[in-house]
C-alpha atoms as a PDB file:
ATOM      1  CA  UNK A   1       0.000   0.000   0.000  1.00  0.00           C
ATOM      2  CA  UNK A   2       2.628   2.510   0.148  1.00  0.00           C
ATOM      3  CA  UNK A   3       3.555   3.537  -3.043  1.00  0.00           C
ATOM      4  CA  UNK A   4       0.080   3.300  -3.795  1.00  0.00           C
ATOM      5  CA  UNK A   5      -0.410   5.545  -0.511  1.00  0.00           C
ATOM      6  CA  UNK A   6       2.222   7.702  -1.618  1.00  0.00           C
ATOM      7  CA  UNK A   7       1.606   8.287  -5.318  1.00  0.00           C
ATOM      8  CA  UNK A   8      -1.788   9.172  -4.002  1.00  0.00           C
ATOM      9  CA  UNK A   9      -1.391  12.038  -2.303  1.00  0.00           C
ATOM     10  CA  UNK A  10       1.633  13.527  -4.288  1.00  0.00           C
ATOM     11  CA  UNK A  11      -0.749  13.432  -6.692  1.00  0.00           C
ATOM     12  CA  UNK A  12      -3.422  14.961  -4.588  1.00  0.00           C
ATOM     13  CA  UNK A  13      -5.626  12.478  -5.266  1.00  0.00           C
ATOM     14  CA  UNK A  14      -7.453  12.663  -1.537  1.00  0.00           C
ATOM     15  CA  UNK A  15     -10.348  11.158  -2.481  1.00  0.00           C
ATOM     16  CA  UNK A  16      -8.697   7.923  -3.194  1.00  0.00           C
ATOM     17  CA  UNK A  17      -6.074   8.429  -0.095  1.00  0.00           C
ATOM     18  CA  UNK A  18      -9.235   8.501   2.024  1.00  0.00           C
ATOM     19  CA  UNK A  19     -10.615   5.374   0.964  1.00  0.00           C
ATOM     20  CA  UNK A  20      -7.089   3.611   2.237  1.00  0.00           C
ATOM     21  CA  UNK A  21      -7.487   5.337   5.551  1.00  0.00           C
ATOM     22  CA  UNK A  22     -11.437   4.490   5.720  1.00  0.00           C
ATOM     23  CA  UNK A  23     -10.168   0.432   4.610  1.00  0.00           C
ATOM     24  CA  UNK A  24      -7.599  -0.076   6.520  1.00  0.00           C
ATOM     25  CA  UNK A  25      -6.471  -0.263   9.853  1.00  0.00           C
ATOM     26  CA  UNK A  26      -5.228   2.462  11.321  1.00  0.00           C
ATOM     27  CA  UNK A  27      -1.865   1.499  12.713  1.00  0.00           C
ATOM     28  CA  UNK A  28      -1.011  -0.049   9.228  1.00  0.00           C
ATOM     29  CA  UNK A  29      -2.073   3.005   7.617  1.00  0.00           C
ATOM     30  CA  UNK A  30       0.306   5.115  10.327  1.00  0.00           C
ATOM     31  CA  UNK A  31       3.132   3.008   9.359  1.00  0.00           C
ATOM     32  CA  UNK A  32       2.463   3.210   5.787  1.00  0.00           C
ATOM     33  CA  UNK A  33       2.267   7.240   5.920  1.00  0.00           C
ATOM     34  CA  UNK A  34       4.946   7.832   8.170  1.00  0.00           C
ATOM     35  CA  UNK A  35       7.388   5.854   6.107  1.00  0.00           C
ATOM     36  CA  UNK A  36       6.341   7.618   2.578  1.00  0.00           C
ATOM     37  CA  UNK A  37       6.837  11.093   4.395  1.00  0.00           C
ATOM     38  CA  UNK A  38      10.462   9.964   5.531  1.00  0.00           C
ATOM     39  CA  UNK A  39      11.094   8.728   2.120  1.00  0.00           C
ATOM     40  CA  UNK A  40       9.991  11.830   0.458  1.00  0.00           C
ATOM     41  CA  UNK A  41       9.733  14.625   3.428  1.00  0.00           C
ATOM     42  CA  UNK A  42       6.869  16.297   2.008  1.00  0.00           C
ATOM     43  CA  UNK A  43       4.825  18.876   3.577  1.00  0.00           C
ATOM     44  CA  UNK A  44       1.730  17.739   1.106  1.00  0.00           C
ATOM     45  CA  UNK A  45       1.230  14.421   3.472  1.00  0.00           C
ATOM     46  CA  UNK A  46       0.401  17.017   6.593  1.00  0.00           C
ATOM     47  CA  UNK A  47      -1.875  18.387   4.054  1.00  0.00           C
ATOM     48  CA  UNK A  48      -3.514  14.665   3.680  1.00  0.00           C
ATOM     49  CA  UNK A  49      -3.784  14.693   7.077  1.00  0.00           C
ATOM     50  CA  UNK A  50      -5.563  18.214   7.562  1.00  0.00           C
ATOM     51  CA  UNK A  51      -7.847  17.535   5.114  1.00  0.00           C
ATOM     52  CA  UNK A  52      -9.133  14.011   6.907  1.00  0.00           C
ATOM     53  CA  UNK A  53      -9.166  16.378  10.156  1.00  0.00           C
ATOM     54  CA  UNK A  54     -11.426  19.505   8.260  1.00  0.00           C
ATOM     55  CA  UNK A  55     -14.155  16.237   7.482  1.00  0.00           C
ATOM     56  CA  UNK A  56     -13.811  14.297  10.587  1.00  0.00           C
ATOM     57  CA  UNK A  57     -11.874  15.654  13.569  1.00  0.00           C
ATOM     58  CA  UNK A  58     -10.629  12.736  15.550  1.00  0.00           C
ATOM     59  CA  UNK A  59      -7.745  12.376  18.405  1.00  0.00           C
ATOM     60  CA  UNK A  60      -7.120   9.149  16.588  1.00  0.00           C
ATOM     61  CA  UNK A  61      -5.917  11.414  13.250  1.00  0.00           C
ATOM     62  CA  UNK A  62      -4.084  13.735  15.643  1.00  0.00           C
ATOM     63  CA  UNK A  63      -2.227  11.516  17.156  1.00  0.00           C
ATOM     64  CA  UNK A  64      -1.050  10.537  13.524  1.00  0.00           C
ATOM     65  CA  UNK A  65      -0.282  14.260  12.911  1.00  0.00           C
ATOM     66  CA  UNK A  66       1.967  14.513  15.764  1.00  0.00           C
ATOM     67  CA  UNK A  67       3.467  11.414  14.825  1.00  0.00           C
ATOM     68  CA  UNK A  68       4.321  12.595  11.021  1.00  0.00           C
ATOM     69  CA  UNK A  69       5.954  15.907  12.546  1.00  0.00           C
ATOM     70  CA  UNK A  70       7.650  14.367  15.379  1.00  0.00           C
ATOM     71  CA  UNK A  71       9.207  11.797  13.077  1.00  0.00           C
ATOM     72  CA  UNK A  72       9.071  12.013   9.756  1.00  0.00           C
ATOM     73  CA  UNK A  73       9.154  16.033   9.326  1.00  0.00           C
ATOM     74  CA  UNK A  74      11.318  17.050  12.110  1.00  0.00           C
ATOM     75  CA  UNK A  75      13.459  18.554   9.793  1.00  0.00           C
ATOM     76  CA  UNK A  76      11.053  21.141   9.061  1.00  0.00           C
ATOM     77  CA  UNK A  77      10.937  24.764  11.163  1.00  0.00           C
ATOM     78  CA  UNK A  78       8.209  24.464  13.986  1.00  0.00           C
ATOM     79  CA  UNK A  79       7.697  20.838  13.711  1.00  0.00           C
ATOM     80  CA  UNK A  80       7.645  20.452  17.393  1.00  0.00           C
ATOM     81  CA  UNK A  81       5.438  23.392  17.455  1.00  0.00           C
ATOM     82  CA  UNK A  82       2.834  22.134  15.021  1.00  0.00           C
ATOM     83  CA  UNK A  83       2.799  18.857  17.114  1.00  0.00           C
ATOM     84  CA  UNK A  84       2.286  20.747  20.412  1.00  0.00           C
ATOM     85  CA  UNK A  85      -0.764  21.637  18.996  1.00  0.00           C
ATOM     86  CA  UNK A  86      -2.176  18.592  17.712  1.00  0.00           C
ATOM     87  CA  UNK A  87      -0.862  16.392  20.983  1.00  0.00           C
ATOM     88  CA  UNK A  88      -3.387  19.540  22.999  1.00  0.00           C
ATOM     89  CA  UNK A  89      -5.965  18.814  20.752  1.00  0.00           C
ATOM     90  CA  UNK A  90      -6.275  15.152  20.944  1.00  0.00           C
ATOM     91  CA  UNK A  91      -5.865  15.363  24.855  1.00  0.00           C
ATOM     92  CA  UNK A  92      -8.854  17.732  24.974  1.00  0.00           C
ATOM     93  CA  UNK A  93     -10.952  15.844  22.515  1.00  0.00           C
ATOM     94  CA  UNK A  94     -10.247  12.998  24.855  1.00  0.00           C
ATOM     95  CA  UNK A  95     -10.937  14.674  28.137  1.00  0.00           C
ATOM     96  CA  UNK A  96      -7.261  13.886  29.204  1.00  0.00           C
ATOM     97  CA  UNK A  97      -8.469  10.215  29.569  1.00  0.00           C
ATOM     98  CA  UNK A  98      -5.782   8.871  27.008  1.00  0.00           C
ATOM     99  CA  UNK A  99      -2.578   7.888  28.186  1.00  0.00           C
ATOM    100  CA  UNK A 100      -1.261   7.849  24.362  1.00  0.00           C
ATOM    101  CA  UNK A 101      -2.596  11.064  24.144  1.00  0.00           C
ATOM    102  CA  UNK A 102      -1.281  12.366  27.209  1.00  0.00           C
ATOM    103  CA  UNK A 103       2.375  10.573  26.572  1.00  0.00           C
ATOM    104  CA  UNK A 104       2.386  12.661  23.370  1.00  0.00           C
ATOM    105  CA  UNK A 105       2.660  15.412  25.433  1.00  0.00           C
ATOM    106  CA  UNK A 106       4.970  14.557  27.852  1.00  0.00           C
ATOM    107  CA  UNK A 107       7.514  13.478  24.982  1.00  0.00           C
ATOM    108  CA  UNK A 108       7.144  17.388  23.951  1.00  0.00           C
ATOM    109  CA  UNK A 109       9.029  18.019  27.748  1.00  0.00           C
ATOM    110  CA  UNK A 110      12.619  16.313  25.789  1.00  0.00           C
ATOM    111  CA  UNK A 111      12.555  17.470  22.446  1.00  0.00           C
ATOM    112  CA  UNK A 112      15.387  20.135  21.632  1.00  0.00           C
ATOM    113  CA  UNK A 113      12.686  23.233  21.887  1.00  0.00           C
ATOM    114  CA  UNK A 114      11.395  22.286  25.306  1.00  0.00           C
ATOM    115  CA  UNK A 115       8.017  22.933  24.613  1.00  0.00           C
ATOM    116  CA  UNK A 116       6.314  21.377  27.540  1.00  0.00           C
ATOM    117  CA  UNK A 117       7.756  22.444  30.505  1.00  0.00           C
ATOM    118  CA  UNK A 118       8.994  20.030  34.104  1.00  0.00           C
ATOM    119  CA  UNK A 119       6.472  21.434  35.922  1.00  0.00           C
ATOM    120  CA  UNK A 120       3.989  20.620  33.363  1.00  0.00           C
ATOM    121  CA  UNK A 121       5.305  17.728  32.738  1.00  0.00           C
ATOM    122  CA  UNK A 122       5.031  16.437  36.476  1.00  0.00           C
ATOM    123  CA  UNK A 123       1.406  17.396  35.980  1.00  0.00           C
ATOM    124  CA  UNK A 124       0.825  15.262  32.985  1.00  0.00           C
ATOM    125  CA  UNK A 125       2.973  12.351  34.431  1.00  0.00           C
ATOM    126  CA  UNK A 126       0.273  12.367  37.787  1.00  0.00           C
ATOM    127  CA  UNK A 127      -2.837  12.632  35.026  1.00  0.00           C
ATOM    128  CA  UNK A 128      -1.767   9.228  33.163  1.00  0.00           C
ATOM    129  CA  UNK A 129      -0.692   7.688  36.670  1.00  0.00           C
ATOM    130  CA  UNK A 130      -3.972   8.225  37.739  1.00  0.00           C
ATOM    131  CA  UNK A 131      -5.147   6.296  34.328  1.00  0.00           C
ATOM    132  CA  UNK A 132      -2.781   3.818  34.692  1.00  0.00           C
ATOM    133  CA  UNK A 133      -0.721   3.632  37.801  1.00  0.00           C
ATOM    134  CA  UNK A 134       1.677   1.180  36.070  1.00  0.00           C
ATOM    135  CA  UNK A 135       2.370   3.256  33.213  1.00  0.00           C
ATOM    136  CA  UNK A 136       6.282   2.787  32.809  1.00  0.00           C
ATOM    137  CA  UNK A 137       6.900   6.420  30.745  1.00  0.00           C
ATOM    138  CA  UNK A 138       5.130   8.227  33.050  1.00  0.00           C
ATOM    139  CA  UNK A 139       7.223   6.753  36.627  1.00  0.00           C
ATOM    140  CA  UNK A 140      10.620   7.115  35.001  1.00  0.00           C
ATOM    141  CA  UNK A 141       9.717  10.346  33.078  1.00  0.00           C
ATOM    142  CA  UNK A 142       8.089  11.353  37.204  1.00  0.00           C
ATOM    143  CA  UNK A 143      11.458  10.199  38.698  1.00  0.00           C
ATOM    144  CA  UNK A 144      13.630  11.842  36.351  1.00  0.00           C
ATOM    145  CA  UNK A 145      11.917  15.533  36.548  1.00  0.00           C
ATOM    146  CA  UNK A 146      11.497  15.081  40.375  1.00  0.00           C
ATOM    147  CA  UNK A 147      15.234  14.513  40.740  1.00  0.00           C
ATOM    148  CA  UNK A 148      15.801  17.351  37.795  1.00  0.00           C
ATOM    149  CA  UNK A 149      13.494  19.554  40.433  1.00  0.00           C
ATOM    150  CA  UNK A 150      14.862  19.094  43.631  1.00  0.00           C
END
């Protein structure tokens, strides 16, 4: 599916794109996307993505956004920023009840630009504890910034 996935939306062919992300699932079609944007670091497959997001807005699809700029685009200016925003908006369309969403956010407290900070950070490690008290990111990300703190 990749090239196919690929040739699609270079060729802006959404329509068709769509019907892969409607048919398949959705970790397959992550993996698929995420390794055509490394291959050809195009800004066109965020604009895939924003155009499932202006039909049907879904934490699921932002989650996928952040992933594309935290991975696959990095090497773009404001990645990290554009995947601030997408990691807020999938926690809030999720009432901070995903850990995946929430971990998405916490990730953002390492990255070169910083853009989550400890404090906050401490604050979204006790949110996903609370979830899921043996969540392994969250305790060693909670010891690190407590020690970091003190």
């Amino acid at each position: 599916m990749s090239k196919k996935l690929e040739n699609l939306i270079l060729a802006f062919k959404f329509i068709d794109a769509e019907e892969l992300y409607h048919t398949n699932d959705l970790q397959h079609f992550h993996d698929e996307l995420i390794s055509s944007a490394y291959e050809n670091g195009n800004m066109i497959n965020y604009t895939f993505l924003h155009y499932l997001l202006m039909k049907e807005e879904s934490a699921e699809l932002h989650n996928l956004v952040f992933s594309l700029f935290v991975n696959a685009l990095t090497h773009i200016e404001g990645a990290y920023h554009c995947a601030l925003y997408h990691a807020q908006r999938a926690v809030e369309l999720t009432n901070e009840q995903d850990t995946f969403s929430l971990e998405h956010l916490l990730f953002l407290n390492i990255v070169p630009d910083k853009l989550v900070s400890d404090e906050q950070a401490i604050e979204i490690c006790h949110k996903i504890l609370a979830l899921d008290p043996s969540n392994k990111t969250a305790k060693s990300s909670l010891n690190e910034l407590q020690r970091k703190t003190k």
